[in-house]
PDB file of N, CA and C in Angstrom:
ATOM      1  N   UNK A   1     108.326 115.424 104.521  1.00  0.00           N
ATOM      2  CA  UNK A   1     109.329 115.923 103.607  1.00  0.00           C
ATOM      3  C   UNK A   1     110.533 116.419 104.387  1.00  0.00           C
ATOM      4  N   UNK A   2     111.725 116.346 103.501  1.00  0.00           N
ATOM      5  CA  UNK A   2     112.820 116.097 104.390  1.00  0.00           C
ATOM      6  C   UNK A   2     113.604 117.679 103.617  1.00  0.00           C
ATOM      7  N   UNK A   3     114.366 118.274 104.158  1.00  0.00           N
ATOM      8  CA  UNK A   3     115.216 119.591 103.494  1.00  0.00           C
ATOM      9  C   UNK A   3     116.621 118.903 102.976  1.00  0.00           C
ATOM     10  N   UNK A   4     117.021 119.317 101.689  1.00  0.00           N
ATOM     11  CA  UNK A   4     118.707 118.819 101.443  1.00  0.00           C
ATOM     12  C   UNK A   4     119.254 119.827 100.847  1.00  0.00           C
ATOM     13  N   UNK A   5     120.468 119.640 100.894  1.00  0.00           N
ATOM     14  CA  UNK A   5     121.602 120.602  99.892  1.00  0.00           C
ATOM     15  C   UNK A   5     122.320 119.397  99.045  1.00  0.00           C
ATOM     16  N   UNK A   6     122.016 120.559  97.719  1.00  0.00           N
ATOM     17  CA  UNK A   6     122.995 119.162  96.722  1.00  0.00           C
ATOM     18  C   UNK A   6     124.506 119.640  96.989  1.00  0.00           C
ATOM     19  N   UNK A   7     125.394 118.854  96.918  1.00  0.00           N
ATOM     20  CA  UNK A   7     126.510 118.824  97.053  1.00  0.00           C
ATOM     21  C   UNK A   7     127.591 117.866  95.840  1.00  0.00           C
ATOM     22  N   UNK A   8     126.750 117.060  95.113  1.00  0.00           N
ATOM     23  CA  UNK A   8     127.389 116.779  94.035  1.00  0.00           C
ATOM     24  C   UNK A   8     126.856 115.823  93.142  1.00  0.00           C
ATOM     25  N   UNK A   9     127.600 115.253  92.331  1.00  0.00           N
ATOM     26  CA  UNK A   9     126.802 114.095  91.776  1.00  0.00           C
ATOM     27  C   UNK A   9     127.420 112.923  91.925  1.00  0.00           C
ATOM     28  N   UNK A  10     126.961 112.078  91.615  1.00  0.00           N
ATOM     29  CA  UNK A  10     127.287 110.268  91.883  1.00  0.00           C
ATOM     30  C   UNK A  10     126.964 109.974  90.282  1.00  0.00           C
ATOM     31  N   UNK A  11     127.802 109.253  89.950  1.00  0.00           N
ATOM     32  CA  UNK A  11     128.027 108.794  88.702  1.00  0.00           C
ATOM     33  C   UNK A  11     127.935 107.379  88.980  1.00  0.00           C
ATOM     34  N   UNK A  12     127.260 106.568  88.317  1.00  0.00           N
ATOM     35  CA  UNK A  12     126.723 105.232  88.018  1.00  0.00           C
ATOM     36  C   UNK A  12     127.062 104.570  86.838  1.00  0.00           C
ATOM     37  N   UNK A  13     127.725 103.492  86.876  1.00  0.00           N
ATOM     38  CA  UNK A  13     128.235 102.886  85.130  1.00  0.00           C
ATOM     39  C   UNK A  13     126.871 102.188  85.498  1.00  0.00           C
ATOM     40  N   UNK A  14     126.267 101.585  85.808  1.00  0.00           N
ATOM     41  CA  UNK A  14     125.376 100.833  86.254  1.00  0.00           C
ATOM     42  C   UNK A  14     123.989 100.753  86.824  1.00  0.00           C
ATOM     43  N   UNK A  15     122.674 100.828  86.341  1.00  0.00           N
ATOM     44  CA  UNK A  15     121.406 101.244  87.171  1.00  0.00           C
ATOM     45  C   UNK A  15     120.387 100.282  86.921  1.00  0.00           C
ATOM     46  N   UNK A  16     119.742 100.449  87.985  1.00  0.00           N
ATOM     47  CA  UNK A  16     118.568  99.528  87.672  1.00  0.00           C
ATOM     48  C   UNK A  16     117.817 100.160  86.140  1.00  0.00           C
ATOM     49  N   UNK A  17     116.960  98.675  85.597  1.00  0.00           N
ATOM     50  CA  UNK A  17     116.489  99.056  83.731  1.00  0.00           C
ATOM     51  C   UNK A  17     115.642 100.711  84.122  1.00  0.00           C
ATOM     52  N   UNK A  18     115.141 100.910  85.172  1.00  0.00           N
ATOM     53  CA  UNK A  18     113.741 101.802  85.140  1.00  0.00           C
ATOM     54  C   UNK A  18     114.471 103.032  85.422  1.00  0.00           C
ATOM     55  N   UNK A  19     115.704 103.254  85.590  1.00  0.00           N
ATOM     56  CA  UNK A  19     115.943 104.465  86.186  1.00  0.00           C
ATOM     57  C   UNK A  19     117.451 104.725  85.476  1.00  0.00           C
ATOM     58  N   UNK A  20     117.574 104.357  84.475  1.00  0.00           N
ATOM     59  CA  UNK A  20     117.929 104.853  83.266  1.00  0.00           C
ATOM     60  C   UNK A  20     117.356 106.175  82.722  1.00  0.00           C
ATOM     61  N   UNK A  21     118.218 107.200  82.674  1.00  0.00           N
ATOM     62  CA  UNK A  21     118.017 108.816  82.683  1.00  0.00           C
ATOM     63  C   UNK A  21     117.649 109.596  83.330  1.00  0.00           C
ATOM     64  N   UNK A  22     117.924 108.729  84.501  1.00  0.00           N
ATOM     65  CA  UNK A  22     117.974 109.712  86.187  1.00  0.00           C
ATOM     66  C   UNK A  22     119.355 109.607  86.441  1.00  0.00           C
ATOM     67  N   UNK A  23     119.385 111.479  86.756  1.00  0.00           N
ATOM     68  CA  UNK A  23     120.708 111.711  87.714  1.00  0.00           C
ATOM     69  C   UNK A  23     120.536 111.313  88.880  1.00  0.00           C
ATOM     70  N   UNK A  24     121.846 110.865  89.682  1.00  0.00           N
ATOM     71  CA  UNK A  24     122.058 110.513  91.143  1.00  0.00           C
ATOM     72  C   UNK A  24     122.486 111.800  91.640  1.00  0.00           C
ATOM     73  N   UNK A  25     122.393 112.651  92.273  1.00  0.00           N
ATOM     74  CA  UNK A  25     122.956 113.607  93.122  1.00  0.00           C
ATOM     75  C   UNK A  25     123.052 113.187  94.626  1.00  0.00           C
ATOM     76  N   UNK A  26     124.553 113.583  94.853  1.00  0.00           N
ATOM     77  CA  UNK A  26     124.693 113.409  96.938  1.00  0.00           C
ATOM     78  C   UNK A  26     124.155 114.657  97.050  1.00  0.00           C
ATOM     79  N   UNK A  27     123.545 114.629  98.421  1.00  0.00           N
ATOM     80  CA  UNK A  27     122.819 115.462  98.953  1.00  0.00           C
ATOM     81  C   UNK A  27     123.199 115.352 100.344  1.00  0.00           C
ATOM     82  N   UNK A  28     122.997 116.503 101.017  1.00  0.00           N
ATOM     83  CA  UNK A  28     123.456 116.661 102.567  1.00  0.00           C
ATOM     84  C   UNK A  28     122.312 116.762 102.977  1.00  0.00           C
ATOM     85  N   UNK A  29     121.643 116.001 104.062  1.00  0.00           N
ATOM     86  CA  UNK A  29     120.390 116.299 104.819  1.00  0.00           C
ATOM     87  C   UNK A  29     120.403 117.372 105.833  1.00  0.00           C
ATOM     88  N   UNK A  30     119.432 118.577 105.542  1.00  0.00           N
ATOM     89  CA  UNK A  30     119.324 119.145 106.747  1.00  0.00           C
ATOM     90  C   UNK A  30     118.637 119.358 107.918  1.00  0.00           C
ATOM     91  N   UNK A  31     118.529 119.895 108.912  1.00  0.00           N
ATOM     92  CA  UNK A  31     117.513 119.856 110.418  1.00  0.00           C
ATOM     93  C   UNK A  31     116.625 120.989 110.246  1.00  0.00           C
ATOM     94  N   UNK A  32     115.563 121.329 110.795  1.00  0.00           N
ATOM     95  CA  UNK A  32     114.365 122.277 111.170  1.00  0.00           C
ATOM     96  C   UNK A  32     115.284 124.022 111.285  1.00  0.00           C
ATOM     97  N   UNK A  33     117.061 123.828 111.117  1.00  0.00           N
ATOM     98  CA  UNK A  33     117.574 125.094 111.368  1.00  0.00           C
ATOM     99  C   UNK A  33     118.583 125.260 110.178  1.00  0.00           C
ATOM    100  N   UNK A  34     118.107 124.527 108.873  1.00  0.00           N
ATOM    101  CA  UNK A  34     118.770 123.989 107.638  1.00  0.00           C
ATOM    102  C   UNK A  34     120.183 124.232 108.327  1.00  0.00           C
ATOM    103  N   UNK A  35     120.698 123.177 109.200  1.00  0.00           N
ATOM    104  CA  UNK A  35     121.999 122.870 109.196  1.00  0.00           C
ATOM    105  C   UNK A  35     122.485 121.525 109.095  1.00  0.00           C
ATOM    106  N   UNK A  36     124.063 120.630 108.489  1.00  0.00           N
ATOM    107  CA  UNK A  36     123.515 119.652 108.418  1.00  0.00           C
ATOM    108  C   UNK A  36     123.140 118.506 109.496  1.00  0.00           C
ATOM    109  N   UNK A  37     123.074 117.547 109.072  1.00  0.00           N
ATOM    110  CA  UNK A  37     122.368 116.515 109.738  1.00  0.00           C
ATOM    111  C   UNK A  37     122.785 115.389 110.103  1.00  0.00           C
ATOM    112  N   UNK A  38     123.192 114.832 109.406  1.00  0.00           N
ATOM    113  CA  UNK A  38     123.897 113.826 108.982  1.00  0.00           C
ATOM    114  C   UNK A  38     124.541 113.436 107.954  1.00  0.00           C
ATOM    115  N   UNK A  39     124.995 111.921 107.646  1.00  0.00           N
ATOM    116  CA  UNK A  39     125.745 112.154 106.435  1.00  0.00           C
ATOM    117  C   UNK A  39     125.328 112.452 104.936  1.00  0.00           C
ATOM    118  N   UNK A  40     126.597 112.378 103.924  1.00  0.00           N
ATOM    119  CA  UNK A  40     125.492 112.751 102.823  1.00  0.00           C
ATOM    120  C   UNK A  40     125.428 111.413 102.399  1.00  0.00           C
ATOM    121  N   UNK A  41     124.383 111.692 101.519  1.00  0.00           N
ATOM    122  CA  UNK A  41     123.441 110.483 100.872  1.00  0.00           C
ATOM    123  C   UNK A  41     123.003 110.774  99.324  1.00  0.00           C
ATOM    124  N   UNK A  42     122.632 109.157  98.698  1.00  0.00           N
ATOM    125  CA  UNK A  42     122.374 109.653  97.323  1.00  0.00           C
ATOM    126  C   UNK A  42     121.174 109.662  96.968  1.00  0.00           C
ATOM    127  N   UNK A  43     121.133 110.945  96.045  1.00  0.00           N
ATOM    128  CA  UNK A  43     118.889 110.813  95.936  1.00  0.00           C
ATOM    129  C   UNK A  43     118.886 110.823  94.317  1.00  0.00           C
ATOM    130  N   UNK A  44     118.008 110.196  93.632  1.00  0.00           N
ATOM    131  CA  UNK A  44     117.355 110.247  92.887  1.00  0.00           C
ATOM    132  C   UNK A  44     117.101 112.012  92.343  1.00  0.00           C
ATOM    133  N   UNK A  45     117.064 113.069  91.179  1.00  0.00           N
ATOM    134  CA  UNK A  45     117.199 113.856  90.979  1.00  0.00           C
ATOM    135  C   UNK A  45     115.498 113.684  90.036  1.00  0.00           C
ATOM    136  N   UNK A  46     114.441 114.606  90.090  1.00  0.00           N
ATOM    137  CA  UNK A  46     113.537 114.197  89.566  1.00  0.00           C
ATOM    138  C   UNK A  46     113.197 115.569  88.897  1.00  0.00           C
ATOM    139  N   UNK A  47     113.806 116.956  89.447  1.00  0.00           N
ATOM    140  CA  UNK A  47     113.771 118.633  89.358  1.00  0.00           C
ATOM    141  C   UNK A  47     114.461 118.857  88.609  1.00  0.00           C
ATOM    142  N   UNK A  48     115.706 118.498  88.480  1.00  0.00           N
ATOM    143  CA  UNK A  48     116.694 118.873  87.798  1.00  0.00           C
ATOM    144  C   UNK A  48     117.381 120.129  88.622  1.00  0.00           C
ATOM    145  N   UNK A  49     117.700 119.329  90.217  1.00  0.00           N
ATOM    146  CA  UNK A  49     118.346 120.135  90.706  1.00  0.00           C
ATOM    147  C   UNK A  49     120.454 120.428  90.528  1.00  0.00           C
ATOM    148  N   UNK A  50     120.560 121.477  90.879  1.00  0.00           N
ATOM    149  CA  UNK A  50     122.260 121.793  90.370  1.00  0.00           C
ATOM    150  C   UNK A  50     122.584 121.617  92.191  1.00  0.00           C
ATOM    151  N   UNK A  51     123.850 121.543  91.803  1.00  0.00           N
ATOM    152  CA  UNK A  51     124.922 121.627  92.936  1.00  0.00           C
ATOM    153  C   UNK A  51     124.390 123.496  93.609  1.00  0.00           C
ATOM    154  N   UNK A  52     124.745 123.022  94.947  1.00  0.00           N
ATOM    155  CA  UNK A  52     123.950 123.919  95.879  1.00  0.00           C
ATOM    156  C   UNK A  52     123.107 124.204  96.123  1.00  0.00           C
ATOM    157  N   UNK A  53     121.667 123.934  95.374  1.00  0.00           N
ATOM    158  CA  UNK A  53     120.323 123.525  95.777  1.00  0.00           C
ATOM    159  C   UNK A  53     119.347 123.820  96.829  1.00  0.00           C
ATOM    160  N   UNK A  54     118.834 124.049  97.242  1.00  0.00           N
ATOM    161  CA  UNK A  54     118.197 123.691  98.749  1.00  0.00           C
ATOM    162  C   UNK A  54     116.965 123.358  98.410  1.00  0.00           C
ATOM    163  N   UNK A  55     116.963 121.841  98.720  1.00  0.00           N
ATOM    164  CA  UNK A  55     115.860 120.731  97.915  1.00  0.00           C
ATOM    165  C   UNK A  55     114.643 119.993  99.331  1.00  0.00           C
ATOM    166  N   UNK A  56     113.624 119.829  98.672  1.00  0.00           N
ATOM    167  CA  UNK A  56     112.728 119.200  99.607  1.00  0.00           C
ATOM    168  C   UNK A  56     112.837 117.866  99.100  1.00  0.00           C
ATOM    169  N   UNK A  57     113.272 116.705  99.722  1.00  0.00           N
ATOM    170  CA  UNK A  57     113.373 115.422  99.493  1.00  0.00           C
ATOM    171  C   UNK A  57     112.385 114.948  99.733  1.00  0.00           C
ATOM    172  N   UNK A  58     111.720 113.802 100.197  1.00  0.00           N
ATOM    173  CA  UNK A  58     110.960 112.395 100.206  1.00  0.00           C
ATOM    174  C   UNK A  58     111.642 111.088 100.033  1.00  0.00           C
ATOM    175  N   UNK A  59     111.527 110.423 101.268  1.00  0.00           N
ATOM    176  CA  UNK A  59     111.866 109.257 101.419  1.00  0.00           C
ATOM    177  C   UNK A  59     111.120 107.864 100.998  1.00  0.00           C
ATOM    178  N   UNK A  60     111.370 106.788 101.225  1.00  0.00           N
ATOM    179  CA  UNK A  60     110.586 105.792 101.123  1.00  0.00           C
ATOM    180  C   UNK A  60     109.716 105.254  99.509  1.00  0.00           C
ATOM    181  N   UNK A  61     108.470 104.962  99.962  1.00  0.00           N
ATOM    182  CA  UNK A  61     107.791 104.793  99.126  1.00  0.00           C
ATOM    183  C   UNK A  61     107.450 105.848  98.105  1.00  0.00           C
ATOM    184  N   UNK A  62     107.255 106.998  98.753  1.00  0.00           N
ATOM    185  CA  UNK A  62     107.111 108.247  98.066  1.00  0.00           C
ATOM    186  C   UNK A  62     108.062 108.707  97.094  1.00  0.00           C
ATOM    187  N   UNK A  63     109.261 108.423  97.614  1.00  0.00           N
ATOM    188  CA  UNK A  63     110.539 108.408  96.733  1.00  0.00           C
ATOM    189  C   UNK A  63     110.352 107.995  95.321  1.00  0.00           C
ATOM    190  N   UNK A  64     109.927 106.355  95.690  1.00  0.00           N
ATOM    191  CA  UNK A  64     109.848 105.462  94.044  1.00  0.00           C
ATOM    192  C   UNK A  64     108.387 106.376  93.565  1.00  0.00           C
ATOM    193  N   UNK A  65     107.602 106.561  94.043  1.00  0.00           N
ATOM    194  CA  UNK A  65     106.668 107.226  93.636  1.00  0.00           C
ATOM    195  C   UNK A  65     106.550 108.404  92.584  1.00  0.00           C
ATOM    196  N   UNK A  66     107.885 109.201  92.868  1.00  0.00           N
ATOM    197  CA  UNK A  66     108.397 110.787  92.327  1.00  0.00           C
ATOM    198  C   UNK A  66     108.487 110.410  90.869  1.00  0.00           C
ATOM    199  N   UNK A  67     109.344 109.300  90.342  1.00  0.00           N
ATOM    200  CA  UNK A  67     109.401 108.738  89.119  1.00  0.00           C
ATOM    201  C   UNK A  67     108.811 108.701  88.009  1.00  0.00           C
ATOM    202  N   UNK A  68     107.926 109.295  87.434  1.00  0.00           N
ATOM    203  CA  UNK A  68     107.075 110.164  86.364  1.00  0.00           C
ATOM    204  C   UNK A  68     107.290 108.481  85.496  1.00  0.00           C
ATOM    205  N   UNK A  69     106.004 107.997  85.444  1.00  0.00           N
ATOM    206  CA  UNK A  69     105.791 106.589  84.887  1.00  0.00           C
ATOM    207  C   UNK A  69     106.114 105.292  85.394  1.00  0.00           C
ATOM    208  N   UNK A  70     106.671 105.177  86.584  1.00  0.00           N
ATOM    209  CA  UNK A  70     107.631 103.977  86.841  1.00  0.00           C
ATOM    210  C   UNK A  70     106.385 104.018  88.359  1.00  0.00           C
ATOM    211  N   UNK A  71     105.818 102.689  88.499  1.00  0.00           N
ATOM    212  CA  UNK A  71     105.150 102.133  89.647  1.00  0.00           C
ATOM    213  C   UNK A  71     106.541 101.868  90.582  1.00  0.00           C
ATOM    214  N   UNK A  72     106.964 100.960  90.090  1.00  0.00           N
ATOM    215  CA  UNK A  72     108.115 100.592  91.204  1.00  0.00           C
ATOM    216  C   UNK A  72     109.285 100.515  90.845  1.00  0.00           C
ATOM    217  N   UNK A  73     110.262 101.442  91.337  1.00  0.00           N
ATOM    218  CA  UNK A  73     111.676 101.527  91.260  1.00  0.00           C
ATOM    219  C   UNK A  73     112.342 101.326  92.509  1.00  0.00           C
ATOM    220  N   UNK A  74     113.986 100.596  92.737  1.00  0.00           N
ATOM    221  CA  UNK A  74     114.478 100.868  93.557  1.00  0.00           C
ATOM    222  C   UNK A  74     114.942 101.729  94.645  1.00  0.00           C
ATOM    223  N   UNK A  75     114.028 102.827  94.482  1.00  0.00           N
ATOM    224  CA  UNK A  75     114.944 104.356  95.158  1.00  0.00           C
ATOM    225  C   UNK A  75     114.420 104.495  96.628  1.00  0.00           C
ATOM    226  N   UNK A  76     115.269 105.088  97.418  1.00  0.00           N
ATOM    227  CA  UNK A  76     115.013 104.994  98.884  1.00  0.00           C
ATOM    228  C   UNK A  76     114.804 106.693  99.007  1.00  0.00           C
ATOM    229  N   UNK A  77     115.227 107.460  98.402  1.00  0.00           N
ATOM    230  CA  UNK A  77     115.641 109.056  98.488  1.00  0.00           C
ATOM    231  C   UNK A  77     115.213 109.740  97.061  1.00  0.00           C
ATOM    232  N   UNK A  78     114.583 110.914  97.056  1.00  0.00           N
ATOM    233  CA  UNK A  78     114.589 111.438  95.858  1.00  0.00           C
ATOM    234  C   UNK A  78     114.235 112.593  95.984  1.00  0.00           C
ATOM    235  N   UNK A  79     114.538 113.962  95.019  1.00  0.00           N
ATOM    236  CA  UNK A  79     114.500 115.175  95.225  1.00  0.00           C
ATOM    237  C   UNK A  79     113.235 115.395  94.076  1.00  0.00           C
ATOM    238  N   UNK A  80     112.485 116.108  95.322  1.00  0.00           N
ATOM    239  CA  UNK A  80     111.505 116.483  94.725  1.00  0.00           C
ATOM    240  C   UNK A  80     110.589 117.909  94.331  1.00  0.00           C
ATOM    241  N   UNK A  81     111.410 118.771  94.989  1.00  0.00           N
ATOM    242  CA  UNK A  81     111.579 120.402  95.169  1.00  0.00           C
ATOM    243  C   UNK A  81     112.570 120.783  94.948  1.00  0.00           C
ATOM    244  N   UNK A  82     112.764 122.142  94.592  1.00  0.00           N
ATOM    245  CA  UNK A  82     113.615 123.068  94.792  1.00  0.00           C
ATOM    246  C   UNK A  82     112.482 124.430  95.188  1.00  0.00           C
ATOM    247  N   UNK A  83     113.383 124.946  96.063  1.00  0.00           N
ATOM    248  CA  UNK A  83     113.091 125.858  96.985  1.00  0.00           C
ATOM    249  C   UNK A  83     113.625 126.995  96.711  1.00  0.00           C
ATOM    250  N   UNK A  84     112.446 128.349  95.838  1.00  0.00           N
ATOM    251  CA  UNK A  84     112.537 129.423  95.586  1.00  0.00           C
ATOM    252  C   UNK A  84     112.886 130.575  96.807  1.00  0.00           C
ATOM    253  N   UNK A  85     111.972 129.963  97.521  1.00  0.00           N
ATOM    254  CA  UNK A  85     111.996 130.996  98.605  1.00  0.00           C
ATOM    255  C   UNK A  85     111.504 130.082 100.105  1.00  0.00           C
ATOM    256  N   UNK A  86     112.294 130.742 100.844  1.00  0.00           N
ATOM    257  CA  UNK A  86     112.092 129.827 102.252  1.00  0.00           C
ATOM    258  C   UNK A  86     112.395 131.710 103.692  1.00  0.00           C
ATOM    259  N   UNK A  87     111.302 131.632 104.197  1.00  0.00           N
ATOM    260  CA  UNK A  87     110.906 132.708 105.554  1.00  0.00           C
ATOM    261  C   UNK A  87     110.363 131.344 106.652  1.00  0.00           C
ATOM    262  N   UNK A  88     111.640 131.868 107.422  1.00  0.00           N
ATOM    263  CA  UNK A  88     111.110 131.369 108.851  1.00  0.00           C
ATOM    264  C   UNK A  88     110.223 131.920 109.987  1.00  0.00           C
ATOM    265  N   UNK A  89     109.595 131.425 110.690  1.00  0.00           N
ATOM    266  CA  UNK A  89     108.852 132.583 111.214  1.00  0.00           C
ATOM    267  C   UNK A  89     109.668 132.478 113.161  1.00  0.00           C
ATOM    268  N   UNK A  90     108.539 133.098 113.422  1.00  0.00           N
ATOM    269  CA  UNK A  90     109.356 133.055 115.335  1.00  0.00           C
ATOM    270  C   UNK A  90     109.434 131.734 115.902  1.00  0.00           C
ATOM    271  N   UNK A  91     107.965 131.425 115.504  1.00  0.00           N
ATOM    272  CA  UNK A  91     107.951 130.121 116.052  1.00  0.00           C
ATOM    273  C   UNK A  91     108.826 129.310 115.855  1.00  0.00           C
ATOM    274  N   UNK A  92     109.890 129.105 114.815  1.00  0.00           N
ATOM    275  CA  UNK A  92     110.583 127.696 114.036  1.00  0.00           C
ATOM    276  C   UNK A  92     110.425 127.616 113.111  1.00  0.00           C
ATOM    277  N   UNK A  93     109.207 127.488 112.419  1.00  0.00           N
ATOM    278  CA  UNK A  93     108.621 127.136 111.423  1.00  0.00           C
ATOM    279  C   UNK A  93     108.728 127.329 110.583  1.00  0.00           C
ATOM    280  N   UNK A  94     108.505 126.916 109.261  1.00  0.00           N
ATOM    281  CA  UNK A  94     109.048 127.476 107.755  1.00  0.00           C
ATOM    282  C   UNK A  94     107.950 127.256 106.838  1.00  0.00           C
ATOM    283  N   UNK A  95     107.834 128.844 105.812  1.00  0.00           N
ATOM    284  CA  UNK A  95     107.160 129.020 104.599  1.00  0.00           C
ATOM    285  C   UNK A  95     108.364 129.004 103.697  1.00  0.00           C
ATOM    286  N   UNK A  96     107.589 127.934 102.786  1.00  0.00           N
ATOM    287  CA  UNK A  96     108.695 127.891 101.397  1.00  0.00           C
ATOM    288  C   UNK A  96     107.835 127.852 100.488  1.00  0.00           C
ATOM    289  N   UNK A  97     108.173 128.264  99.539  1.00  0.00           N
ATOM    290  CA  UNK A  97     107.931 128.426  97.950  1.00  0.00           C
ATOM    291  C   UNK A  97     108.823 127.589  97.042  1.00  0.00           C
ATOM    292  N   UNK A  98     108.184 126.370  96.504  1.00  0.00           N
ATOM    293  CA  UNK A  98     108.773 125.376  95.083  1.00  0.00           C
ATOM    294  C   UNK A  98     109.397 126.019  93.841  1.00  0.00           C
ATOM    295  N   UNK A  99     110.511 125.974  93.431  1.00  0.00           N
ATOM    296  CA  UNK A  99     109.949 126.058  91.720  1.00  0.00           C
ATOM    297  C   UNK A  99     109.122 124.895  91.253  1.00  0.00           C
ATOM    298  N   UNK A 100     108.681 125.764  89.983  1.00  0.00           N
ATOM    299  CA  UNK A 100     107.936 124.428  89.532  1.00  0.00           C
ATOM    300  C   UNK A 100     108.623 123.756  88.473  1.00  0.00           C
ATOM    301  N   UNK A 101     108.558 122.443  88.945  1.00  0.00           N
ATOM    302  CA  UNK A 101     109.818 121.239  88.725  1.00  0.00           C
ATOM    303  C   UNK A 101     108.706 120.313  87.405  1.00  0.00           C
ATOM    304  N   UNK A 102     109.388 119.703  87.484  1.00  0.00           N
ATOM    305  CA  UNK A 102     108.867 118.569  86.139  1.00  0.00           C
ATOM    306  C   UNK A 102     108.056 117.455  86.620  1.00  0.00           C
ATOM    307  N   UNK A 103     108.423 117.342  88.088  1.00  0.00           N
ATOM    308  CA  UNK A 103     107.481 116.469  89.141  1.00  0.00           C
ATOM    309  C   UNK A 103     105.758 116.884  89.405  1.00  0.00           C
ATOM    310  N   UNK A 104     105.108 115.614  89.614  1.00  0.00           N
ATOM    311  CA  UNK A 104     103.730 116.244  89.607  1.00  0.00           C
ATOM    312  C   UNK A 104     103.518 116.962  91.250  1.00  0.00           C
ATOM    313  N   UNK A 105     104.814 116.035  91.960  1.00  0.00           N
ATOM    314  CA  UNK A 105     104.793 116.678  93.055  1.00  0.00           C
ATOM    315  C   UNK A 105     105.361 117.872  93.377  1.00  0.00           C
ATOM    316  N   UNK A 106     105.872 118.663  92.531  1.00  0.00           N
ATOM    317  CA  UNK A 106     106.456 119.933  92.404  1.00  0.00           C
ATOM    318  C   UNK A 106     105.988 121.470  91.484  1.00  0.00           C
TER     319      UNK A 106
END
């Protein structure tokens, strides 16, 4: 699982049939020191996360996976957390706490 910040939305005249009444949100990826990462990118919205966010993503297969009924969708990125609470400890490491999202993974 990957950390993001939403940063806006992406508007689509156009989507694949299965992913019809999914928001697109850009998202900024962040590093192990939530700073960013690289560029932003568009994810799949599955929480019903808002602008400013601090979201646990999933890539890949897992991504199309997030999709509540849909075996296979196009999606490479998708938000699948939002993050109530996040304590780092000495080591690096991070305890976070989900809200609980509409995802089974959340």
């Amino acid at each position: 699982m990957l950390f993001g910040r939403v940063r806006g939305v992406a508007v689509s005249t156009l989507k694949y049939p299965n992913m019809e009444g999914y928001r697109l949100l850009v998202v900024e990826p962040l590093d192990r020191q939530l700073k960013p990462s690289g560029p932003l990118q568009v994810a799949v919205d599955v929480v019903e996360a808002n602008q400013g966010d601090l979201c646990v993503m999933v890539r890949s297969r897992e991504a199309a996976l997030s999709l509540p009924g849909h075996k296979f969708v196009p999606v490479d990125l998708a938000l699948v957390g939002l993050v109530d609470e996040l304590t780092q400890r000495p080591d690096g490491e991070f305890d976070f706490t989900l809200k609980k999202g509409v995802s089974r993974y959340s």
